[in-house]
Structures are given as C-alpha cells and as structure tokens.
C-alpha atoms as a PDB file:
ATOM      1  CA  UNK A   1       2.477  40.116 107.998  1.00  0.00           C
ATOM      2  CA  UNK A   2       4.352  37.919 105.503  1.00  0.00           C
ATOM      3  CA  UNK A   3       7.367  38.849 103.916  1.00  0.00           C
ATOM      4  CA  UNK A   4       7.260  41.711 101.255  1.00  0.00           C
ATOM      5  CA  UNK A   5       6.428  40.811  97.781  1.00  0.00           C
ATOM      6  CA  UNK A   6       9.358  41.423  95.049  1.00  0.00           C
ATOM      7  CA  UNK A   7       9.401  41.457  91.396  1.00  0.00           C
ATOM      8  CA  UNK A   8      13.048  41.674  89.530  1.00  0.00           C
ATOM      9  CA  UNK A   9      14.095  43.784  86.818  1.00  0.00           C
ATOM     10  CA  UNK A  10      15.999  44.256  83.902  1.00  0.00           C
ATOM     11  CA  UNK A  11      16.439  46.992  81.699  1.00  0.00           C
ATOM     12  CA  UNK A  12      16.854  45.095  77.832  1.00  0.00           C
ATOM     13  CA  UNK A  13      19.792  47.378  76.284  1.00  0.00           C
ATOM     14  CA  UNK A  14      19.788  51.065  76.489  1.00  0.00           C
ATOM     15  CA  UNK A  15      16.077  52.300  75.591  1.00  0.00           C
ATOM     16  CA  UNK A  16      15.373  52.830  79.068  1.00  0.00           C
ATOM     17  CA  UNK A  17      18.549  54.462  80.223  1.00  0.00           C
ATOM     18  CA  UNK A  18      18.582  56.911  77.089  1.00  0.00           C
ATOM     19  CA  UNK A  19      14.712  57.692  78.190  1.00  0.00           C
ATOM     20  CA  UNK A  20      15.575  58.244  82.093  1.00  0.00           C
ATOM     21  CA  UNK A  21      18.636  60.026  81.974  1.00  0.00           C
ATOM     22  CA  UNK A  22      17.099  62.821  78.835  1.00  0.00           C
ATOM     23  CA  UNK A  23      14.480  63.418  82.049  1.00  0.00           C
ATOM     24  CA  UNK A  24      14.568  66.229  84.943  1.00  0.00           C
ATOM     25  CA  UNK A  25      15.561  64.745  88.224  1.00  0.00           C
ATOM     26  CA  UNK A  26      11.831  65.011  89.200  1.00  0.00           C
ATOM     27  CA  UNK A  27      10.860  62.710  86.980  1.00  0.00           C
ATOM     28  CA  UNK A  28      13.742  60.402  87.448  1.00  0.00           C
ATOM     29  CA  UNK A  29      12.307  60.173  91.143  1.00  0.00           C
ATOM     30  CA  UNK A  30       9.238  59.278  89.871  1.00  0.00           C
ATOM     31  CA  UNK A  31      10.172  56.786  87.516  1.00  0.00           C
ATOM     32  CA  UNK A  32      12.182  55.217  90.371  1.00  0.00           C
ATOM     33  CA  UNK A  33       8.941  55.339  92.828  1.00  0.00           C
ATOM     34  CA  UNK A  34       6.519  53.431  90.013  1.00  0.00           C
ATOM     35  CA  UNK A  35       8.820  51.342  89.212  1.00  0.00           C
ATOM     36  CA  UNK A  36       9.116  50.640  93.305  1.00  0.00           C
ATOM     37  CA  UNK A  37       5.854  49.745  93.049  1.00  0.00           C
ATOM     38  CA  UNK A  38       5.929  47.522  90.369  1.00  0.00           C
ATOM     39  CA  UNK A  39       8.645  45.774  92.104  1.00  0.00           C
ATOM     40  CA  UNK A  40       6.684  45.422  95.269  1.00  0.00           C
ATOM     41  CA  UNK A  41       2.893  45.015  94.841  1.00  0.00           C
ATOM     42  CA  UNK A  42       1.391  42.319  94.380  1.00  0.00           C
ATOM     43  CA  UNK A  43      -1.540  43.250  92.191  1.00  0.00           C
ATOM     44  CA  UNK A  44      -0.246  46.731  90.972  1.00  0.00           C
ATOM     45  CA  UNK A  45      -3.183  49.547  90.668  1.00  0.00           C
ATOM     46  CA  UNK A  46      -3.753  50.157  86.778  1.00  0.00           C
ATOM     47  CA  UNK A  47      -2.951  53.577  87.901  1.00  0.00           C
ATOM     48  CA  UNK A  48       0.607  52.860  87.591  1.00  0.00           C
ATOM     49  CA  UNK A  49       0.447  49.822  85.424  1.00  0.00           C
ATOM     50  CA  UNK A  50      -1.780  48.973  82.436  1.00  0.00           C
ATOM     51  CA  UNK A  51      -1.672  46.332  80.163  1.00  0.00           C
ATOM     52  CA  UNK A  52      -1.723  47.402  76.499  1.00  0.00           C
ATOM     53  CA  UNK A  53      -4.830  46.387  74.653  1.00  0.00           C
ATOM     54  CA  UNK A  54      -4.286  44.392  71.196  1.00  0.00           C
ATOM     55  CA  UNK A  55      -0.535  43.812  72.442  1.00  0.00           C
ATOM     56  CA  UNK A  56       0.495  40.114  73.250  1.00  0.00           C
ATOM     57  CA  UNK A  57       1.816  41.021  77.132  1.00  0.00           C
ATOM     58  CA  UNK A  58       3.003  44.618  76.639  1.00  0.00           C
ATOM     59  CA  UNK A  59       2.134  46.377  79.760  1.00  0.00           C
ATOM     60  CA  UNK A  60       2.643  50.568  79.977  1.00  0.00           C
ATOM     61  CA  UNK A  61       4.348  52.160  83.271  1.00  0.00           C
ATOM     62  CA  UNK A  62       2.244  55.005  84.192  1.00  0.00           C
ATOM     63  CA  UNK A  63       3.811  57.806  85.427  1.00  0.00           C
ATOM     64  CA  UNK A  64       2.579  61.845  85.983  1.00  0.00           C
ATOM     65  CA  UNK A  65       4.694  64.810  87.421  1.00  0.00           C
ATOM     66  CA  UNK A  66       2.377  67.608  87.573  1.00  0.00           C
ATOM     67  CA  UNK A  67       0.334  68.247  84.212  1.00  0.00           C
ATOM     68  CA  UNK A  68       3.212  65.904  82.370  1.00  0.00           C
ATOM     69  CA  UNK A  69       2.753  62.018  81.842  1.00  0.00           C
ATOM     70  CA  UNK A  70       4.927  59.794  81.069  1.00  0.00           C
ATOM     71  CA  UNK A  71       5.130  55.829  79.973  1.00  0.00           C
ATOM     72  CA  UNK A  72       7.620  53.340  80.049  1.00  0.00           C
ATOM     73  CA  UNK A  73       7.133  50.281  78.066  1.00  0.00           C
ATOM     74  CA  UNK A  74       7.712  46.253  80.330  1.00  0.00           C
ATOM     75  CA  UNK A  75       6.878  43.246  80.030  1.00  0.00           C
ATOM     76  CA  UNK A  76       7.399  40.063  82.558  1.00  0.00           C
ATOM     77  CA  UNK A  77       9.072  36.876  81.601  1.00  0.00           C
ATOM     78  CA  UNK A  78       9.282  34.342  83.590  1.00  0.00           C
ATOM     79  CA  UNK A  79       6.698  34.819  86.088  1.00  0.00           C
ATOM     80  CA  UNK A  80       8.370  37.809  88.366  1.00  0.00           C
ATOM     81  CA  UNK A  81      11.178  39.163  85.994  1.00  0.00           C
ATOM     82  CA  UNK A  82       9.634  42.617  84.918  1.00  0.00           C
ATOM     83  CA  UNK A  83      11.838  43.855  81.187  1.00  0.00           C
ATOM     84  CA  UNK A  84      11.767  47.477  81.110  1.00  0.00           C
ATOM     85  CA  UNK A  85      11.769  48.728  77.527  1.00  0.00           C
ATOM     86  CA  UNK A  86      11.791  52.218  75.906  1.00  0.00           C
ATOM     87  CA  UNK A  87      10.088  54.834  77.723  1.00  0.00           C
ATOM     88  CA  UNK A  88       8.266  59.010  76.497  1.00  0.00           C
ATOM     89  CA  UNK A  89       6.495  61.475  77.141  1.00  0.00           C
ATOM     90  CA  UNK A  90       3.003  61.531  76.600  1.00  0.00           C
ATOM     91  CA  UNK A  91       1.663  64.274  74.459  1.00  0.00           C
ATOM     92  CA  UNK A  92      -2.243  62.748  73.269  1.00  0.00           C
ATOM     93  CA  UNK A  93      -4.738  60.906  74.873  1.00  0.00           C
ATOM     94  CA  UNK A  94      -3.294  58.107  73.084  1.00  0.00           C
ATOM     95  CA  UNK A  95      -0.709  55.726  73.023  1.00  0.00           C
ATOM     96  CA  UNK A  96       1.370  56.663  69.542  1.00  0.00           C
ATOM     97  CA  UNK A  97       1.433  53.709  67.543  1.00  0.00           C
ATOM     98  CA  UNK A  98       4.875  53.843  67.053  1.00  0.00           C
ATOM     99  CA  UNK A  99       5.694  53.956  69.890  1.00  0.00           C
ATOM    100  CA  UNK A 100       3.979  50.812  71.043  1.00  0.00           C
ATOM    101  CA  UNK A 101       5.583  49.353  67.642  1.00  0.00           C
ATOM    102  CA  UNK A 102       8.843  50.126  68.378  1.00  0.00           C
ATOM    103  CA  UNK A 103       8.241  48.637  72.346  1.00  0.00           C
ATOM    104  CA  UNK A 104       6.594  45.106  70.454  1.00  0.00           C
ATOM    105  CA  UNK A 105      10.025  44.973  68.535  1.00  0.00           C
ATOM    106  CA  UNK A 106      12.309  45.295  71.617  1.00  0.00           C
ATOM    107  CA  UNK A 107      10.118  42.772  72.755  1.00  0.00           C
ATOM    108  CA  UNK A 108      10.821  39.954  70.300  1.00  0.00           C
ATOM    109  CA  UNK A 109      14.546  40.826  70.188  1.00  0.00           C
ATOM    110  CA  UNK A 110      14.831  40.323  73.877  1.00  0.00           C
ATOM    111  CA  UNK A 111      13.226  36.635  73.154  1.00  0.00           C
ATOM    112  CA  UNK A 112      14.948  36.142  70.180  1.00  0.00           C
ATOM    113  CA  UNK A 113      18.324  37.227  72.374  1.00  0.00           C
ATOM    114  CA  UNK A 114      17.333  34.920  74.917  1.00  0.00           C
ATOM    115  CA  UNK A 115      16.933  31.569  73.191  1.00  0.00           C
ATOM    116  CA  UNK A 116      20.064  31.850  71.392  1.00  0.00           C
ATOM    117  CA  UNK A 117      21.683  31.633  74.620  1.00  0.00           C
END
C-alpha cells in the first residue's frame, strides 16, 4: 500500500481553541478523531466533511457525540493546508447564518493576513 495520505493544519487565531477547550473531554476526543480524518483521507466521507452550499470554499467539520452535533468551520489553501476556523454546537437542522457569516469573515482575514506578508 502506498504511503498514508496527510493534509496539514492550522488553526487561524483563537476561534477554534476558545470552541474546543469550552467542550467536555468527550467531545474534545471527537473533534480530535474528525479532524484525524480530515488529515488523513483522501476523499473524506461528507459524513464528517461537507462543503457549505452558497459559500465560496467554506467546508463544515461534522461531528456527533450521542444526540449532540457539533461543527467546526475550515477551509484549504493551498492544495493540502486545511484552516480550521470557529467551531458550535448545533441546535437546528440548520446551519445559523451567523454563524456561517462570522466563519466567511475569518476567512477573508486569514487571506487578507496572508498577502500582507
């Protein structure tokens, strides 16, 4: 078999870290196994990663710990380099909007962070 497949990431400021460490340990775990496969799959299931419809590349981690779901917001630059935004707890069948606002505008700071470098 060939070697394993690996994405890289990179968590853009604290919106991720404030998310993960607010959550139960169980969850943490679980965050820390999607996010494994992310990392690791080729082609990811959409079980575990979906891509955000009307969003320009904003893609949704998918993650469930018993009745409770969870999302954290990524997006890839540069081919392999997975940006792991802002992440909640789902509480409706649907995305809140502001929440996938607030994700597109971490978004464009990251860029607009990036080329003034």
């Amino acid at each position: 078999m060939a070697g394993q497949f690996l994405r890289d990431t990179f968590v853009y400021k604290n919106y991720f870290w404030d998310f993960y460490k607010s959550q139960k340990l169980i969850v943490q775990k679980k965050v820390d196994f999607v996010i494994g496969i992310v990392r690791t799959l080729r082609i990811v299931p959409e079980k575990f990663l979906k891509h955000l419809e009307g969003t320009d590349g904003l893609y949704e981690m998918r993650i469930k710990v018993g009745s409770n779901i969870y999302r954290v917001f990524c997006f890839f630059d540069e081919g392999n380099l997975v940006i792991l935004l802002g992440g909640f707890q789902k509480k409706s069948a649907k995305t809140p909007p502001r929440e996938i606002e607030n994700a597109e505008k971490y978004k464009k700071e990251y860029f607009y962070e990036k080329s003034k470098k």
